[in-house]
PDB file of N, CA and C in Angstrom:
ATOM      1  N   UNK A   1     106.212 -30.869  52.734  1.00  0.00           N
ATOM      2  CA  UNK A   1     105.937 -31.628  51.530  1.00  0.00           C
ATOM      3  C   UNK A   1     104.498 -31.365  51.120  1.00  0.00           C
ATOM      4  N   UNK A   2     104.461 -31.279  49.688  1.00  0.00           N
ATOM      5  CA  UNK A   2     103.019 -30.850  49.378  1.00  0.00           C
ATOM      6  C   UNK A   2     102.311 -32.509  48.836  1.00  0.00           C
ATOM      7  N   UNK A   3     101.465 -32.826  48.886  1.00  0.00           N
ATOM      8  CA  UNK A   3     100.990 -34.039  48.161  1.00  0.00           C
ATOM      9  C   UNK A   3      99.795 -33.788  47.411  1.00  0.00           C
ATOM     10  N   UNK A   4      99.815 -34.299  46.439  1.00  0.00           N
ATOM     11  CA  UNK A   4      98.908 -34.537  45.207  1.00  0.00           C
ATOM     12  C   UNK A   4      97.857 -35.722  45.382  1.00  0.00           C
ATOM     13  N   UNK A   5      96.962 -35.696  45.407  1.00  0.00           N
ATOM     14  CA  UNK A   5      96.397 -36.611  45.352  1.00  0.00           C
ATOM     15  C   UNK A   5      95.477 -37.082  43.856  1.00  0.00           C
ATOM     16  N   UNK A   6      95.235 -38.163  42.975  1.00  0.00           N
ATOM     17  CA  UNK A   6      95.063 -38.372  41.908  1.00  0.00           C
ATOM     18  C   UNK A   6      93.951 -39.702  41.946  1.00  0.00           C
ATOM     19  N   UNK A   7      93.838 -39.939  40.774  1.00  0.00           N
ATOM     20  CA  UNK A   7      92.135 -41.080  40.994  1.00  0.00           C
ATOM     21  C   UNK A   7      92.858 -42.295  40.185  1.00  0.00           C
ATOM     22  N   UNK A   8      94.165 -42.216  39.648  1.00  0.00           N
ATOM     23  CA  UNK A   8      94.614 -43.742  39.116  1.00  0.00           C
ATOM     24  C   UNK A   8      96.383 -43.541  39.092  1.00  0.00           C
ATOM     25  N   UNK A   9      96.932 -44.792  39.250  1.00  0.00           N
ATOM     26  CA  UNK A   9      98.132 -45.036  39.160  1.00  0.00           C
ATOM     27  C   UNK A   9      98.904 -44.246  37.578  1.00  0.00           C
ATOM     28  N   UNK A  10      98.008 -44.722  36.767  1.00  0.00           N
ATOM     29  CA  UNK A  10      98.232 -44.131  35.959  1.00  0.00           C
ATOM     30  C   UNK A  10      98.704 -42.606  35.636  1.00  0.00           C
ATOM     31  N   UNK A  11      98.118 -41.645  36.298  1.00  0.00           N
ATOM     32  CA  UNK A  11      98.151 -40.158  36.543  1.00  0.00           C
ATOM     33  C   UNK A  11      99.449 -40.167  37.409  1.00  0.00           C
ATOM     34  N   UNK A  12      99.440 -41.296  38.483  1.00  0.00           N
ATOM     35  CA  UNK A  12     100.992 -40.654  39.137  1.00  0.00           C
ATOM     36  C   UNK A  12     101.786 -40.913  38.453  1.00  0.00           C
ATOM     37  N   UNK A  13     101.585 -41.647  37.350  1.00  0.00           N
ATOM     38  CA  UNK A  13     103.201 -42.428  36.752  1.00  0.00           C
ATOM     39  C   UNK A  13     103.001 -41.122  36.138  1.00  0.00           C
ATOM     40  N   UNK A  14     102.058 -40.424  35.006  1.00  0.00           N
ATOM     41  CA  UNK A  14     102.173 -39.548  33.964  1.00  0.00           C
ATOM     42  C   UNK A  14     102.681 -37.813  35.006  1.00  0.00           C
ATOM     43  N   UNK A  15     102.193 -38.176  35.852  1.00  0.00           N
ATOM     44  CA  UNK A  15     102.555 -36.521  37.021  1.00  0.00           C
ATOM     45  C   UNK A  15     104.086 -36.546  36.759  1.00  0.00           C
ATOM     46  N   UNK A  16     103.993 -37.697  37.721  1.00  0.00           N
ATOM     47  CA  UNK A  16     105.744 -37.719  38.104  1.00  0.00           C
ATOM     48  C   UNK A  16     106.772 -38.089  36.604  1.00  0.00           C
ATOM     49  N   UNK A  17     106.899 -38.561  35.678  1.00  0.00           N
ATOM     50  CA  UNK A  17     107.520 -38.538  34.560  1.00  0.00           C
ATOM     51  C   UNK A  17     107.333 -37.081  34.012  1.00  0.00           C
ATOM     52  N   UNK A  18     106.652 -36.010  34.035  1.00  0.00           N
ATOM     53  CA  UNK A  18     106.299 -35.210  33.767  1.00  0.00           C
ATOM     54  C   UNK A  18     107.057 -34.194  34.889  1.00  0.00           C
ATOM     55  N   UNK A  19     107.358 -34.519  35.471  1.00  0.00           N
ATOM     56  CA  UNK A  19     107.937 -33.566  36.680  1.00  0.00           C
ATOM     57  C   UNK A  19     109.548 -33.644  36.006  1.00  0.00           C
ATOM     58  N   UNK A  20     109.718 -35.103  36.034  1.00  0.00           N
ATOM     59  CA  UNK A  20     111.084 -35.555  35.415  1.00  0.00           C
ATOM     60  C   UNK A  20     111.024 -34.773  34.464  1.00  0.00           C
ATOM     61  N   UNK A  21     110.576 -34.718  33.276  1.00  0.00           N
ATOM     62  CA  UNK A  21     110.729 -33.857  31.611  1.00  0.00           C
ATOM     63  C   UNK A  21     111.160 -32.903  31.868  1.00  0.00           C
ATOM     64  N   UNK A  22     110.446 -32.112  33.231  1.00  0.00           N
ATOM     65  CA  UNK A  22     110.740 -30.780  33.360  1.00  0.00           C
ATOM     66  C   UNK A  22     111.821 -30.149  34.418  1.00  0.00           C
ATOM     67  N   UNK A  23     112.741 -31.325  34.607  1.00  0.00           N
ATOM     68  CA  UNK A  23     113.698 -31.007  34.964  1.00  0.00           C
ATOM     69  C   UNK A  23     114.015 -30.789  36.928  1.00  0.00           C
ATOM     70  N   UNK A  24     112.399 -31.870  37.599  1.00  0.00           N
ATOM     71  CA  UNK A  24     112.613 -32.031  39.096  1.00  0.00           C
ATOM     72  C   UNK A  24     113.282 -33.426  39.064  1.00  0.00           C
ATOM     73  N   UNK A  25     113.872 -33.306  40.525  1.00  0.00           N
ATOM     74  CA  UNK A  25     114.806 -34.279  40.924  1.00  0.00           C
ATOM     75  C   UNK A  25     114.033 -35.841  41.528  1.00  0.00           C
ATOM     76  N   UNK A  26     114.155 -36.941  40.804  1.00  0.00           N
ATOM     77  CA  UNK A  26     113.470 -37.849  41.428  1.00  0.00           C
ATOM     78  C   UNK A  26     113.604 -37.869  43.327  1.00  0.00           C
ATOM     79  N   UNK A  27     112.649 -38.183  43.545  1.00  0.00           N
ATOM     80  CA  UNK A  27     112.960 -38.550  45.203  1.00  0.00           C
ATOM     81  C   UNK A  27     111.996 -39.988  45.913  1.00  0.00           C
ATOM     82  N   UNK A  28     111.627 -41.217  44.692  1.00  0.00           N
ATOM     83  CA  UNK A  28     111.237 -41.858  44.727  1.00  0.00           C
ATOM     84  C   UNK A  28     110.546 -41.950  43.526  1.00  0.00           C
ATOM     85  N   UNK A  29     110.409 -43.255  42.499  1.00  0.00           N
ATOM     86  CA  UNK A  29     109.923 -43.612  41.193  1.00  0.00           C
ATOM     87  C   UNK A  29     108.274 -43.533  41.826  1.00  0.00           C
ATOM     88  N   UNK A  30     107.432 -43.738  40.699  1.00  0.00           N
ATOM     89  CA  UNK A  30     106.129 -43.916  40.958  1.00  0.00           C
ATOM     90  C   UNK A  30     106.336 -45.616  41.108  1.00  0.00           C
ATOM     91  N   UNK A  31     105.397 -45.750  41.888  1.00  0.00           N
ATOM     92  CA  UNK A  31     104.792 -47.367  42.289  1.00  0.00           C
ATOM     93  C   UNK A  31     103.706 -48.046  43.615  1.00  0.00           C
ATOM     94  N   UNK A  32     103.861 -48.829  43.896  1.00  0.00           N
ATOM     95  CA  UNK A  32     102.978 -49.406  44.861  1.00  0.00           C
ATOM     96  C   UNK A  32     104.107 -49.140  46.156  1.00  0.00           C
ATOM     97  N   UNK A  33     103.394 -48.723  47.213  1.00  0.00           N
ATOM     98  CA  UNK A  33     104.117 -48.754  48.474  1.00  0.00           C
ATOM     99  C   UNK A  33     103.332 -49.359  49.659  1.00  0.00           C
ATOM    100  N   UNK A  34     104.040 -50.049  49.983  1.00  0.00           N
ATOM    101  CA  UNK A  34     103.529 -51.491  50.471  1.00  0.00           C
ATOM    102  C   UNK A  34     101.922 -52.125  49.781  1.00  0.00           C
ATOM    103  N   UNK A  35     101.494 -52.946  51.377  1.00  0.00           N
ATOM    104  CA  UNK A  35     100.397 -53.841  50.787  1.00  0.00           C
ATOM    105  C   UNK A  35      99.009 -53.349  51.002  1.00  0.00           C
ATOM    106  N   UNK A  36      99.126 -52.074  50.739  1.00  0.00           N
ATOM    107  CA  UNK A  36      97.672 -51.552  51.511  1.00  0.00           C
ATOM    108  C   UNK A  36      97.257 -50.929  50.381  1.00  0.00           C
ATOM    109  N   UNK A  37      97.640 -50.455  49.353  1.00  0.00           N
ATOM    110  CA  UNK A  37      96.829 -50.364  47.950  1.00  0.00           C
ATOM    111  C   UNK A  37      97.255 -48.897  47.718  1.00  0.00           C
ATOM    112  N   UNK A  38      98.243 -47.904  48.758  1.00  0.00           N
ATOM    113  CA  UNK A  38      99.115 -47.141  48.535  1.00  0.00           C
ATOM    114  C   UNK A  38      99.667 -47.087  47.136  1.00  0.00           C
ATOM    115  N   UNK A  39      99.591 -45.852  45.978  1.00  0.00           N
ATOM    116  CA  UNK A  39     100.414 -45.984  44.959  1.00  0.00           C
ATOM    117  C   UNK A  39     100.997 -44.424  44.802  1.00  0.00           C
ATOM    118  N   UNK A  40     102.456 -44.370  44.614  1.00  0.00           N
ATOM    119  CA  UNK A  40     102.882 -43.070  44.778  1.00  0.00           C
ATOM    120  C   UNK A  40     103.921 -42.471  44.038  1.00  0.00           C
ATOM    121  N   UNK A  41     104.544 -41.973  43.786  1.00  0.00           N
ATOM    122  CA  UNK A  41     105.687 -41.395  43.446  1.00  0.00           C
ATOM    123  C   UNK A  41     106.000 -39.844  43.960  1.00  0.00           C
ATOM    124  N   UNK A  42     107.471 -39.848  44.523  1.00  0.00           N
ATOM    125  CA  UNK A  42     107.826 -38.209  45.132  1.00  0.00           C
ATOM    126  C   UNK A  42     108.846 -37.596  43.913  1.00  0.00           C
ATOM    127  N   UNK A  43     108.918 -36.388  44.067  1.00  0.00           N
ATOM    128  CA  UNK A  43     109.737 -35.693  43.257  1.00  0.00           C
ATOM    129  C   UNK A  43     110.578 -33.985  43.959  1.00  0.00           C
ATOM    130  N   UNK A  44     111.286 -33.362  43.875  1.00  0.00           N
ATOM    131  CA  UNK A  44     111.074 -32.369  44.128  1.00  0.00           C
ATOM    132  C   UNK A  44     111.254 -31.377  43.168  1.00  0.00           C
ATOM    133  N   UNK A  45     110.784 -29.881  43.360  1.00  0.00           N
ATOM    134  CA  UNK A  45     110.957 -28.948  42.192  1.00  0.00           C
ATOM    135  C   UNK A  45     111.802 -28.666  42.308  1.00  0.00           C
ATOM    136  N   UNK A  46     111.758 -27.669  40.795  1.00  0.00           N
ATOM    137  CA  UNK A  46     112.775 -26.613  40.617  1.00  0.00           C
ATOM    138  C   UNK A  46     113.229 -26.057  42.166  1.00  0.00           C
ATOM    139  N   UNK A  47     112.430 -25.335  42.644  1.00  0.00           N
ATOM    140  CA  UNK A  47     112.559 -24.711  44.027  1.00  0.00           C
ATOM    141  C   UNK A  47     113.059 -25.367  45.157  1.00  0.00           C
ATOM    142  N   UNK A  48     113.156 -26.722  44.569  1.00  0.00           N
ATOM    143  CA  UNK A  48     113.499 -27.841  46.054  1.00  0.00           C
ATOM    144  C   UNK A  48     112.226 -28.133  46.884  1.00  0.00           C
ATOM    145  N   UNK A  49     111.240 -28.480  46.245  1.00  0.00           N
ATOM    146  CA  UNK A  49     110.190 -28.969  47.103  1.00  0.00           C
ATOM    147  C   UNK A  49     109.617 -29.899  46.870  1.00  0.00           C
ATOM    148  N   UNK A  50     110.074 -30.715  47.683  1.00  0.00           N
ATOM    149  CA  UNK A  50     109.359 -32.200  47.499  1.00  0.00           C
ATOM    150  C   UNK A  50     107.518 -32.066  47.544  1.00  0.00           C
ATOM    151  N   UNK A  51     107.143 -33.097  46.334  1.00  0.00           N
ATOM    152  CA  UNK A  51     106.139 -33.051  46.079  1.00  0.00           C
ATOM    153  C   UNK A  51     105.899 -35.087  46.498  1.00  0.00           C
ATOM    154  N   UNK A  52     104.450 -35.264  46.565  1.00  0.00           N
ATOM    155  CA  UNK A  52     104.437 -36.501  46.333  1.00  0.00           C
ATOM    156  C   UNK A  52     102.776 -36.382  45.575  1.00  0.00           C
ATOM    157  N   UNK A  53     102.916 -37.550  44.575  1.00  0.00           N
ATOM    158  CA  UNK A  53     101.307 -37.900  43.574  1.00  0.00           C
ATOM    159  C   UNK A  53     101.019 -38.922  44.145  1.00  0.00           C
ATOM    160  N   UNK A  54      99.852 -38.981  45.025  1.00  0.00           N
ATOM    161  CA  UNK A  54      99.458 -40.770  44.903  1.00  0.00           C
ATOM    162  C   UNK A  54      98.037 -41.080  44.759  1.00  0.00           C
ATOM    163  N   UNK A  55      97.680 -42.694  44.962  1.00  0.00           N
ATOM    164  CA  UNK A  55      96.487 -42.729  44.825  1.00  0.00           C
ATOM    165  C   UNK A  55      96.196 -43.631  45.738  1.00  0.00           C
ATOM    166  N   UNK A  56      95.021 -44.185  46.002  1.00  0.00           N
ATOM    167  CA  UNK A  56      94.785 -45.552  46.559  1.00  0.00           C
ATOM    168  C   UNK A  56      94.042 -46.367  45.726  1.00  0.00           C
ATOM    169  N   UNK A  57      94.997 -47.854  45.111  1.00  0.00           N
ATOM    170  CA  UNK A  57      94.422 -48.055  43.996  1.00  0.00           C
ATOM    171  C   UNK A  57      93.793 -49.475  44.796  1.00  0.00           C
TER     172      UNK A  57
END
């Protein structure tokens, strides 16, 4: 898995909807994952490779 790392929640929601447009397979919505300030969303490509965007917000 490759991960992205980004500076606001915002950017993962816009990554990962953007992954969606272009036709990768959700493999988790963007959001908060758990209570530790974790924010993320996974996807995978065209190629089948799970990606994940997150941040620590």
């Amino acid at each position: 898995m490759v991960a992205l790392v980004v500076d606001s929640p915002a950017k993962v929601n816009a990554l990962h909807a953007k992954a969606m447009a272009l036709g990768g397979k959700d493999e988790g919505a963007a959001g908060p994952r758990g209570d530790s300030g974790f924010y993320a969303g996974y996807f995978r490509d065209l190629d089948g490779n799970k990606v994940n965007a997150f941040c620590m917000s």
